[in-house]
Protein backbone atom coordinates (compact mmCIF):
# COMPACT_ATOMS: atom_id res chain seq x y z
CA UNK A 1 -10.41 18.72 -12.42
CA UNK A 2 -10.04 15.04 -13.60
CA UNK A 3 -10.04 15.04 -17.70
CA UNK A 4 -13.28 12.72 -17.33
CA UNK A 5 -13.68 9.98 -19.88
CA UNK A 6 -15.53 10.21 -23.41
CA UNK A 7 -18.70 9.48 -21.98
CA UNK A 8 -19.99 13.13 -20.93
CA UNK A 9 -18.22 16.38 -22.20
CA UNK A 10 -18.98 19.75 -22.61
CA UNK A 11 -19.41 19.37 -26.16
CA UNK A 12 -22.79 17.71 -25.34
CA UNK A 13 -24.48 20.85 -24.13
CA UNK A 14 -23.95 22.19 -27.35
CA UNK A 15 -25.43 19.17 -29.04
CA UNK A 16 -28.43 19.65 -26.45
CA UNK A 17 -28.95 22.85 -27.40
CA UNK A 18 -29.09 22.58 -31.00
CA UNK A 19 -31.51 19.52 -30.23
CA UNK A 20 -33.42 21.43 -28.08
CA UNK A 21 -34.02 24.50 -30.13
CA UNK A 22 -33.88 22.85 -34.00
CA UNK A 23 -37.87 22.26 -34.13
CA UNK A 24 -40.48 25.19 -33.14
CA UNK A 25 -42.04 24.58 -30.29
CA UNK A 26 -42.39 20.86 -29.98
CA UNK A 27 -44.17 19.67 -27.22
CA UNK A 28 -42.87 20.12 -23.86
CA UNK A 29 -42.27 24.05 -24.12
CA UNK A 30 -44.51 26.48 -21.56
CA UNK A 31 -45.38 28.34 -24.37
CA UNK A 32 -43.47 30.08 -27.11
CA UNK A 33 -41.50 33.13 -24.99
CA UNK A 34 -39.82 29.47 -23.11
CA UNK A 35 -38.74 28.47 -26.53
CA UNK A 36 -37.84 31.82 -27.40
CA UNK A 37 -35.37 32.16 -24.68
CA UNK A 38 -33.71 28.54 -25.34
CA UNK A 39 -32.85 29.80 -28.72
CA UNK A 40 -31.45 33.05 -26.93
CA UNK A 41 -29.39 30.57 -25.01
CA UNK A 42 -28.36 28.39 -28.28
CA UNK A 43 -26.68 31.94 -29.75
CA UNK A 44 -24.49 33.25 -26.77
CA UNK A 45 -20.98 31.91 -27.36
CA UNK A 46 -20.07 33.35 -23.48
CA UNK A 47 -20.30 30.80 -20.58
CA UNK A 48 -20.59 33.42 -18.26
CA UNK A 49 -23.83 35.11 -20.11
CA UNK A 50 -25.28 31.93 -20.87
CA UNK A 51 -25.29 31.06 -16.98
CA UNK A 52 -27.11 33.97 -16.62
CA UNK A 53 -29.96 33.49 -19.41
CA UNK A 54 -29.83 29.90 -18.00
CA UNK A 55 -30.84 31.26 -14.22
CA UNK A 56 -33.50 33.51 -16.27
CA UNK A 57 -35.21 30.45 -17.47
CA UNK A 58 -34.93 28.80 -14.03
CA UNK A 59 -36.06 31.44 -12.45
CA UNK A 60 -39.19 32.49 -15.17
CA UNK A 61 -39.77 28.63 -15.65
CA UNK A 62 -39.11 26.79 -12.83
CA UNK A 63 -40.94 23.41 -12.81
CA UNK A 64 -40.55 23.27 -17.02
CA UNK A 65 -40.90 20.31 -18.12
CA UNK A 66 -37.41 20.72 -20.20
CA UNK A 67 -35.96 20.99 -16.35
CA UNK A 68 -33.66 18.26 -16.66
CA UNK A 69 -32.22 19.11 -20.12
CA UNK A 70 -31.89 22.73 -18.83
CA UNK A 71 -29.46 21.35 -15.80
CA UNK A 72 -27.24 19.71 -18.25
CA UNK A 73 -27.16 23.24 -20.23
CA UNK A 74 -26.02 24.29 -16.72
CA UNK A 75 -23.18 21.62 -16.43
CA UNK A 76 -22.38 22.70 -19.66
CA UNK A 77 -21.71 26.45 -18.68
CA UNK A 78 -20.39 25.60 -15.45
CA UNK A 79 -17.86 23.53 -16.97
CA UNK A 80 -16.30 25.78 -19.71
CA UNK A 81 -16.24 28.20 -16.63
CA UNK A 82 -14.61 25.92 -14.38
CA UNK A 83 -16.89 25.93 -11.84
CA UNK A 84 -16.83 22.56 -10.07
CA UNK A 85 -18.64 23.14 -7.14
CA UNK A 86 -22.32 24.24 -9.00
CA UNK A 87 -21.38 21.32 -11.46
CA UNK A 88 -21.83 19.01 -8.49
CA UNK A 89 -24.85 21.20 -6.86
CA UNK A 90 -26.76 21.28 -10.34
CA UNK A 91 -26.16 17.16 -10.51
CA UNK A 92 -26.97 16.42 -7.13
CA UNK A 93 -30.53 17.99 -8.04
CA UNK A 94 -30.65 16.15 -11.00
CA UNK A 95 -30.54 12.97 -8.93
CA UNK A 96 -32.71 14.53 -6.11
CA UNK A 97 -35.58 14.58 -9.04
CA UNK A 98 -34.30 11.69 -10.92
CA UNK A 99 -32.21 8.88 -9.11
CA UNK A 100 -31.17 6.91 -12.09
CA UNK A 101 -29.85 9.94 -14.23
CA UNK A 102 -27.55 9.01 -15.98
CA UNK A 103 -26.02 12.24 -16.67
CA UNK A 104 -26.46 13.09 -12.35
CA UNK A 105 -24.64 9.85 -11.79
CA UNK A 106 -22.02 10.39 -13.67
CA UNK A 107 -20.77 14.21 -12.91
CA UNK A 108 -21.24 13.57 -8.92
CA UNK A 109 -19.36 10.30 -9.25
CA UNK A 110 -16.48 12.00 -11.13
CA UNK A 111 -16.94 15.49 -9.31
CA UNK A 112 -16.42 14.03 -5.82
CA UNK A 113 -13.13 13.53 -5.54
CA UNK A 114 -12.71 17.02 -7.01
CA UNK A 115 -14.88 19.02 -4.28
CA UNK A 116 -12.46 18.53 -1.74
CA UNK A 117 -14.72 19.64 0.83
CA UNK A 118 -14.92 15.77 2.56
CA UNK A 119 -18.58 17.30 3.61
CA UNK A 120 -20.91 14.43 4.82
CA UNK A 121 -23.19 15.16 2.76
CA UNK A 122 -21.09 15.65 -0.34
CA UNK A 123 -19.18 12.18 0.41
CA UNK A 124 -22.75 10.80 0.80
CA UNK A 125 -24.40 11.86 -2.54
CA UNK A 126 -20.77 11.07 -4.20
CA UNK A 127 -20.59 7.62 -2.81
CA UNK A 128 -24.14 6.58 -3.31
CA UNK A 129 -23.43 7.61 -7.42
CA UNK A 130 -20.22 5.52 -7.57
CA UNK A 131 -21.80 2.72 -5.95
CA UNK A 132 -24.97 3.21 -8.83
CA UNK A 133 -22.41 4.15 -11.87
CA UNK A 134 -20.55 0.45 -10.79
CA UNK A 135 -24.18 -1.58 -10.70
CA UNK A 136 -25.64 0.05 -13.88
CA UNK A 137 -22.80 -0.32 -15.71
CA UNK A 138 -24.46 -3.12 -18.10
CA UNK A 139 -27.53 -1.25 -17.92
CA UNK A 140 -25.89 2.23 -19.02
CA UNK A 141 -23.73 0.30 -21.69
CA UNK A 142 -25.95 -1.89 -23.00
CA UNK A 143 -25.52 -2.91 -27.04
CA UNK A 144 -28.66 -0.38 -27.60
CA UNK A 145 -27.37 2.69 -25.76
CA UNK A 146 -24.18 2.29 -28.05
CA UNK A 147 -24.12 5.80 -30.57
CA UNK A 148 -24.49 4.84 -34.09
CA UNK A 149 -21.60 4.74 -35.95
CA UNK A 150 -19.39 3.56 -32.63
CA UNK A 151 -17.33 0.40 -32.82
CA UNK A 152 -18.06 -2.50 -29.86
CA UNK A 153 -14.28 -1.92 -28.63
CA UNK A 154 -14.65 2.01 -28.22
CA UNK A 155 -17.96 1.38 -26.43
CA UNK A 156 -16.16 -1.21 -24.33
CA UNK A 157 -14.04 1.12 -23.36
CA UNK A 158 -16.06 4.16 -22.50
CA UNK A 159 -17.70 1.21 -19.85
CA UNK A 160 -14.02 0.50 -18.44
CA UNK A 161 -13.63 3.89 -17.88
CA UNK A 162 -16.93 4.45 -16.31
CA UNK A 163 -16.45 1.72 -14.01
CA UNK A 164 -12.70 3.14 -13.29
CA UNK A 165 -14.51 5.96 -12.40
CA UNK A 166 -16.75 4.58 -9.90
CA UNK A 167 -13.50 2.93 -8.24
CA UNK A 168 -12.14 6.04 -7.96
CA UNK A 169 -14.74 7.69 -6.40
CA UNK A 170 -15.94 5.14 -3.64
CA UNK A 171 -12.13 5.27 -2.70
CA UNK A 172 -11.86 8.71 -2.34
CA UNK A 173 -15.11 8.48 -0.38
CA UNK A 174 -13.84 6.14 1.78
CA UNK A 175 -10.48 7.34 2.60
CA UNK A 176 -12.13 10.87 3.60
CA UNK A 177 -14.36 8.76 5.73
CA UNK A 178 -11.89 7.33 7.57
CA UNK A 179 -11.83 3.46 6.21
CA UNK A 180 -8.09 3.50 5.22
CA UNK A 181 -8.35 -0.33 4.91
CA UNK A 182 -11.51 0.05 2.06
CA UNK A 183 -9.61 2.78 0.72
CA UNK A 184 -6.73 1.35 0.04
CA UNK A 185 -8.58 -1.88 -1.35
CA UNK A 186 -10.26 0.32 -3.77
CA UNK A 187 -7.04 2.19 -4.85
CA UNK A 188 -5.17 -0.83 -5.21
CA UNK A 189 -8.18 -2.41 -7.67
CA UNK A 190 -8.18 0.92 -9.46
CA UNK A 191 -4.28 0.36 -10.21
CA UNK A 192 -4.87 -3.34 -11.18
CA UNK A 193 -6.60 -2.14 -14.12
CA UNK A 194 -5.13 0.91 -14.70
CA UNK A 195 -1.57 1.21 -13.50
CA UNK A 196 -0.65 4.23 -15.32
CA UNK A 197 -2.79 6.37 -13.13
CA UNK A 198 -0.48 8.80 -11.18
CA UNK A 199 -3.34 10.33 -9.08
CA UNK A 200 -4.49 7.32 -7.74
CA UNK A 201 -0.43 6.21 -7.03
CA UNK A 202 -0.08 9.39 -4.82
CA UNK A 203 -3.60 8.70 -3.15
CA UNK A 204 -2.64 4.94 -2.36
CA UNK A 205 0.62 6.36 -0.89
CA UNK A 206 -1.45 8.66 1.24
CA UNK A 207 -3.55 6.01 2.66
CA UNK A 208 -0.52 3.65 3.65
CA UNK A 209 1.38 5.88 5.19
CA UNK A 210 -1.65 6.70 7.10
CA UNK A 211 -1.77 3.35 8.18
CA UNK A 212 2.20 3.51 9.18
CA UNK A 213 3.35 1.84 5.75
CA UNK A 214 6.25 3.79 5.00
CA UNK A 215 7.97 1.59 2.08
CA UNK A 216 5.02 0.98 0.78
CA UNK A 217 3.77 4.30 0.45
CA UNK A 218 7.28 5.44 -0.45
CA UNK A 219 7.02 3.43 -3.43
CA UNK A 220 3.49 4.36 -4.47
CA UNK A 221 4.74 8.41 -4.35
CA UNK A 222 7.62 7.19 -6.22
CA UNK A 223 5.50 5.40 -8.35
CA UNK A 224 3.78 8.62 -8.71
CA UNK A 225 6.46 10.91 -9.36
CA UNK A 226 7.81 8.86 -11.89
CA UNK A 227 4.72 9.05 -14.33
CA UNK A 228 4.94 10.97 -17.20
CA UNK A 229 2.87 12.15 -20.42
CA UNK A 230 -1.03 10.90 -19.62
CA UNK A 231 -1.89 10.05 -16.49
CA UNK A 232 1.01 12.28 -14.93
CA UNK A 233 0.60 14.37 -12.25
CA UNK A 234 1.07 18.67 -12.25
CA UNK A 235 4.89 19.32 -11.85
CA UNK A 236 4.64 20.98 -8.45
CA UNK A 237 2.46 17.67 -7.12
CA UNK A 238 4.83 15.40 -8.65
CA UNK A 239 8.18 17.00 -6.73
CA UNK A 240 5.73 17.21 -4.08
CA UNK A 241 5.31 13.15 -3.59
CA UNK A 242 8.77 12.29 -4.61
CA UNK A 243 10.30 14.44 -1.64
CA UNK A 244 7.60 13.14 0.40
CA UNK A 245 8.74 9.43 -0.77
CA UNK A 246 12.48 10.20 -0.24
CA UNK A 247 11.31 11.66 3.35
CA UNK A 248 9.68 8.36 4.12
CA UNK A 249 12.57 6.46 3.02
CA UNK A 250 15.39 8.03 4.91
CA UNK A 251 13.24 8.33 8.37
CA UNK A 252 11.83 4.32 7.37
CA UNK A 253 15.78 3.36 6.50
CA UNK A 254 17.94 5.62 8.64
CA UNK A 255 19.46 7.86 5.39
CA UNK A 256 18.72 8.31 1.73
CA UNK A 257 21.16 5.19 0.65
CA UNK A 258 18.70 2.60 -1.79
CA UNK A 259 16.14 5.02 -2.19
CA UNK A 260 17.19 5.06 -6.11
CA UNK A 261 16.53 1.90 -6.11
CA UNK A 262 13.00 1.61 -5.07
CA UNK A 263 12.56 4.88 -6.96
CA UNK A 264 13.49 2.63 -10.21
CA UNK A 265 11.76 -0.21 -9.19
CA UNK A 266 8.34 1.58 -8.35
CA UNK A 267 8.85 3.48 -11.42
CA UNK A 268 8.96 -0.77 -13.44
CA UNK A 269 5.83 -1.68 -11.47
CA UNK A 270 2.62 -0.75 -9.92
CA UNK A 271 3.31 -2.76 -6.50
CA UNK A 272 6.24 -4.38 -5.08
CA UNK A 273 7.06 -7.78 -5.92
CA UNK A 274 6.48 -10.11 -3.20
CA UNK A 275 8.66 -10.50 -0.22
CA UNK A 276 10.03 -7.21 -1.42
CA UNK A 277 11.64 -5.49 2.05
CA UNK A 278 13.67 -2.84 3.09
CA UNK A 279 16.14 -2.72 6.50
CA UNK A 280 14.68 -0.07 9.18
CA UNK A 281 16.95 1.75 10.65
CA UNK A 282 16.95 -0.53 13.82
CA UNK A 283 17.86 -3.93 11.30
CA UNK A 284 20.67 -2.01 9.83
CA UNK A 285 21.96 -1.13 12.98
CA UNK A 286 21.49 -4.75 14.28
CA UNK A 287 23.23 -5.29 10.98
CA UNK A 288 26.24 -3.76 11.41
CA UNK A 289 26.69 -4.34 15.07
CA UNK A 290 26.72 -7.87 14.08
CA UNK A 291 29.04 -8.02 11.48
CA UNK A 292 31.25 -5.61 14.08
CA UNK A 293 30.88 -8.45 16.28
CA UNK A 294 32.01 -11.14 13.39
CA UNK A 295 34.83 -9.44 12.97
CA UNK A 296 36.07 -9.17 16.38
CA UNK A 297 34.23 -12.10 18.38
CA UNK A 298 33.06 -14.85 15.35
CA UNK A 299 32.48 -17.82 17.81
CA UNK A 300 30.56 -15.99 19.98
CA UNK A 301 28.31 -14.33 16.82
CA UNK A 302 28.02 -17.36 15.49
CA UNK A 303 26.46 -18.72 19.10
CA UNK A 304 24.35 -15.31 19.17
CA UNK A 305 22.74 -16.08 16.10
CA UNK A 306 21.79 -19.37 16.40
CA UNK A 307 20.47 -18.47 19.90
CA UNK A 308 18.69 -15.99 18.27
CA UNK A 309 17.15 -18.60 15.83
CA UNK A 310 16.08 -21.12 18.08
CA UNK A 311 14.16 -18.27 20.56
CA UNK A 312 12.37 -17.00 17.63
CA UNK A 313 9.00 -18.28 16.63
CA UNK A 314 10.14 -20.85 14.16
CA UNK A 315 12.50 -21.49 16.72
CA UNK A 316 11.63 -25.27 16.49
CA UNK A 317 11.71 -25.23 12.39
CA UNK A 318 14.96 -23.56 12.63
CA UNK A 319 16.24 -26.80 14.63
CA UNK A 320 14.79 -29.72 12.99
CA UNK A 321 15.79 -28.57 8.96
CA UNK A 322 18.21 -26.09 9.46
CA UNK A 323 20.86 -26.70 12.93
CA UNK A 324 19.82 -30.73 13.58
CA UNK A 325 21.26 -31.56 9.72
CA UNK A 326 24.24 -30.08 9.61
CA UNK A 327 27.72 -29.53 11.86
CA UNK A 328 28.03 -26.60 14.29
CA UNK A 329 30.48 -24.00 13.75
CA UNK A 330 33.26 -23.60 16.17
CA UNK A 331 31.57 -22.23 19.40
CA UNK A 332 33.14 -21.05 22.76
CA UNK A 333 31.59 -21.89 26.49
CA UNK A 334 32.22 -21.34 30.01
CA UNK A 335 32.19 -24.55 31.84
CA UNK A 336 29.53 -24.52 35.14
CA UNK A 337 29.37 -27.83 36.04
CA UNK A 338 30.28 -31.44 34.87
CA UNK A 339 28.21 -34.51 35.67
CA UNK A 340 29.32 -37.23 37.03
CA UNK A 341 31.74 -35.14 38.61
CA UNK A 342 34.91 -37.91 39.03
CA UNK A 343 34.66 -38.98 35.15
CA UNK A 344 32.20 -36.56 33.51
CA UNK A 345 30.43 -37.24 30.01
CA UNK A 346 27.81 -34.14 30.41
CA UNK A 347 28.91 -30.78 30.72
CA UNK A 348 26.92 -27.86 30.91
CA UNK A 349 28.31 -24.67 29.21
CA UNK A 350 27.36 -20.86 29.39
CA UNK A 351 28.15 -19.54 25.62
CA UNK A 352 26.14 -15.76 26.23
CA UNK A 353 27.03 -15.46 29.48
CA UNK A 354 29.87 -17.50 32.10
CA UNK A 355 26.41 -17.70 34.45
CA UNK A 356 23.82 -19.12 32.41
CA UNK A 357 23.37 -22.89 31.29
CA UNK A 358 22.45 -22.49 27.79
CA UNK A 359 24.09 -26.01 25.64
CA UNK A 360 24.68 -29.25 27.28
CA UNK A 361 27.74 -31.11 25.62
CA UNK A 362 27.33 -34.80 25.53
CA UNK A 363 30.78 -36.40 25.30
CA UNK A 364 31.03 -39.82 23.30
CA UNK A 365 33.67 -40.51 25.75
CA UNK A 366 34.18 -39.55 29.33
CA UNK A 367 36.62 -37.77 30.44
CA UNK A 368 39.03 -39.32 33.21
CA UNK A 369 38.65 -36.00 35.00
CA UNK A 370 36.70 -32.67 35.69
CA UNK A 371 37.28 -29.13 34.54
CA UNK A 372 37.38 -26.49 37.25
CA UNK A 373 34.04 -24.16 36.74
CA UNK A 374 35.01 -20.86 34.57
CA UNK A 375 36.94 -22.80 32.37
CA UNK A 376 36.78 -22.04 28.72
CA UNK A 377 36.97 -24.48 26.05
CA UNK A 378 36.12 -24.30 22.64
CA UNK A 379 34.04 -27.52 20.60
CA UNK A 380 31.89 -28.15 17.35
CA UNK A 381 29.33 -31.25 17.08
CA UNK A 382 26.24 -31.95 16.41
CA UNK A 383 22.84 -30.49 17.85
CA UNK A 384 20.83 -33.27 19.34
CA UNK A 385 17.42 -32.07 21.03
CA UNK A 386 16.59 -28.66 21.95
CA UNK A 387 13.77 -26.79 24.91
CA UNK A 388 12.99 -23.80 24.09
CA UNK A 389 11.55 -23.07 28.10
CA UNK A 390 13.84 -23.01 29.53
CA UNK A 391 16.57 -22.78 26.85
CA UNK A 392 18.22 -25.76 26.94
CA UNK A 393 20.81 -26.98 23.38
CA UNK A 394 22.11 -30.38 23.80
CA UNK A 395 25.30 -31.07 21.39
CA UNK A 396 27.01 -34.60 20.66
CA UNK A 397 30.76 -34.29 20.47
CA UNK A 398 33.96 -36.60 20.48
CA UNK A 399 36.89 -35.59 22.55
CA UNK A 400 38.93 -34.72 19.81
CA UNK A 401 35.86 -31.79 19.30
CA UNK A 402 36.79 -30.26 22.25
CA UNK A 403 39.58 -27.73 22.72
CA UNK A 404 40.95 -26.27 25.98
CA UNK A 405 40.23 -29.02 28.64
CA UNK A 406 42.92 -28.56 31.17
CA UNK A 407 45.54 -31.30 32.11
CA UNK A 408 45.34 -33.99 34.15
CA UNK A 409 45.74 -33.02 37.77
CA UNK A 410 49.03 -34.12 39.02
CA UNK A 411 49.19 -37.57 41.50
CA UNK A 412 49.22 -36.86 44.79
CA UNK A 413 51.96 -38.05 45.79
CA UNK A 414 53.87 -35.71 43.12
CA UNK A 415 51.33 -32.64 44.63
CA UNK A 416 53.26 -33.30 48.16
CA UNK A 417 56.49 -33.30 47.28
């Protein structure tokens, strides 16, 4: 079970029974064999035993007016026995009779999470005390609940945790439910305030990769993993969540390479910074076929990526600040036709394909002749206007850009001799 904040302990039903049983017979006892009995109660050291003298007075005094007190005897027993599940049961009754318990809020709110069960009615009676524990914090902490002798910053922190508490709760609640987005929202809030928290590290990396976030989660169950001292989770869960992060990683990446990075960096911070990304298998593969292809084609790499740019979404951004402003690189075409044909100053160009009219090269100067379709030249200039549909780059260029346009035909006179 969660070590719950210094707000409600064990200890207390101690304190309650001393309370209970240090005057003789003050009002509010059946009659004297009740009080008898509580004192009974106050001298058995056993959990076990006291649980059943406990279920003796419930059972010989069942509508006593010291009902509620007796249930947080019970939570008191239950606990040093380590018996979560009639914790919760005893403080869902002590809501059932009394809504705004204090002591009911609190143990279902923290319990909840710990049942396991994801029961309706459980997640019900555990989310409807989280939601009550957040509202009533200022009412449960107010200045005059505060024990004597506490300082303002101690009792301002028993409030943080309550309300930590609640958060943790109504996200449990909702993941169980089904609401990975809520979830997540209120696991993510929980770690904004409390980034230490292992548990709530492994349960956000639960929810996103429930919601297909591998990096993400990857780095919340490395985040996990990597917490030590308070906080931390049991040994076995922790190896748990970092295989399960390194598992994410490799299937997200394509193999295990960077994962000790993120594991460091989720291990510096509660989220990743922004714009933080990691190459999918599919990118590095795209990755490395490209550079192949840089090594052994570069014009026509160069012409795939910029093709690539301008059919993208920004594909319009791309051209006006990034290709408009500055030079091409070398690029290489197949000529398909020239226009006018006799002394042409437009010619269209294939660069992906020998088939497909993809840049139209406007020459500052005509030239005196035509190129045969299927030849290849090579050129650089500058982009000039650009349709994305159909895919259309027009490029500004001097003769002395272009490489490859063939000789002059010879005269005819010199063809018939």
């Amino acid at each position: 079970m969660m070590k719950p904040p210094a707000i409600l302990t064990g200890g207390l039903a101690i304190a309650l029974l001393t309370a209970l049983a240090a005057a003789a017979a003050p009002p509010g006892w059946t009659n004297r064999a009740e009080y008898d009995l509580v004192l009974k109660i106050r001298a058995e050291a056993s959990p076990q035993k006291r649980i059943e003298l406990l279920n003796q007075w419930k059972k010989e005094y069942p509508q006593s007016e010291m009902r509620q007190a007796r249930r947080e005897l019970f939570l008191g027993a239950y606990q040093a026995s380590g018996d979560i599940v009639h914790m919760f049961e005893t403080a869902s009754e002590m809501l059932a009779e009394q809504p705004d318990n204090f002591v009911g809020v609190y143990w279902c709110t923290l319990l909840t999470p710990e049942m396991k069960d994801g029961q309706p009615a459980t997640l019900d009676v555990g989310g409807k005390a989280a939601r009550q524990l957040r509202a009533g914090l200022d009412g449960y902490f107010a200045p005059g609940q505060k024990p004597q002798g506490m300082a303002d910053a101690d009792w301002g922190k028993r409030k943080t945790a309550a309300g930590l508490l609640a958060q943790r709760a109504m996200g449990w609640v909702e993941w169980q439910r089904g609401d990975l987005p809520a979830a997540g929202g209120a696991f993510t809030g929980y770690l904004q305030q409390d980034p230490g928290s292992a548990e709530i590290a492994s349960w956000l990396g639960f929810v996103l990769a429930s919601q297909n976030q591998p990096i993400p989660a990857a780095w919340q169950f490395f985040r996990a993993s990597s917490r030590h001292g308070e906080g931390a989770l049991p040994e076995v869960r922790s190896r748990q969540v970092e295989d399960l992060a390194g598992r994410l990683y490799a299937a997200y990446h394509g193999s295990a390479d960077g994962a000790d990075k993120l594991r460091a960096a989720a291990a510096a911070s509660p989220f990743p910074p922004a714009g933080f990304q990691v190459e999918s298998a599919a990118m590095v593969r795209q990755r490395m076929a490209e550079e192949a292809l840089r090594q052994a084609d570069p014009e026509l790499a160069a012409w795939l990526r910029i093709h690539g740019q301008l059919s993208g979404p920004d594909g319009e951004k791309y051209f006006a600040e990034t290709l408009k402003p500055s030079p091409l690189p070398k690029l290489r075409g197949t000529v398909i036709r020239c226009d006018p044909p006799d002394k042409p100053d437009r010619i269209w160009l294939g660069l992906s394909s020998a088939g497909t009219e993809e840049v139209v090269l406007k020459v500052s100067v005509p030239f005196s002749y035509a190129a045969e379709p299927g030849t290849q030249i090579r050129f650089q200039g500058t982009a000039d206007s650009f349709v994305k549909e159909p895919f259309s780059l027009t490029v500004l260029a001097g003769p002395q850009d272009i490489d490859g346009w063939p000789a002059a035909p010879p005269p005819p006179e010199a063809a018939g001799k």
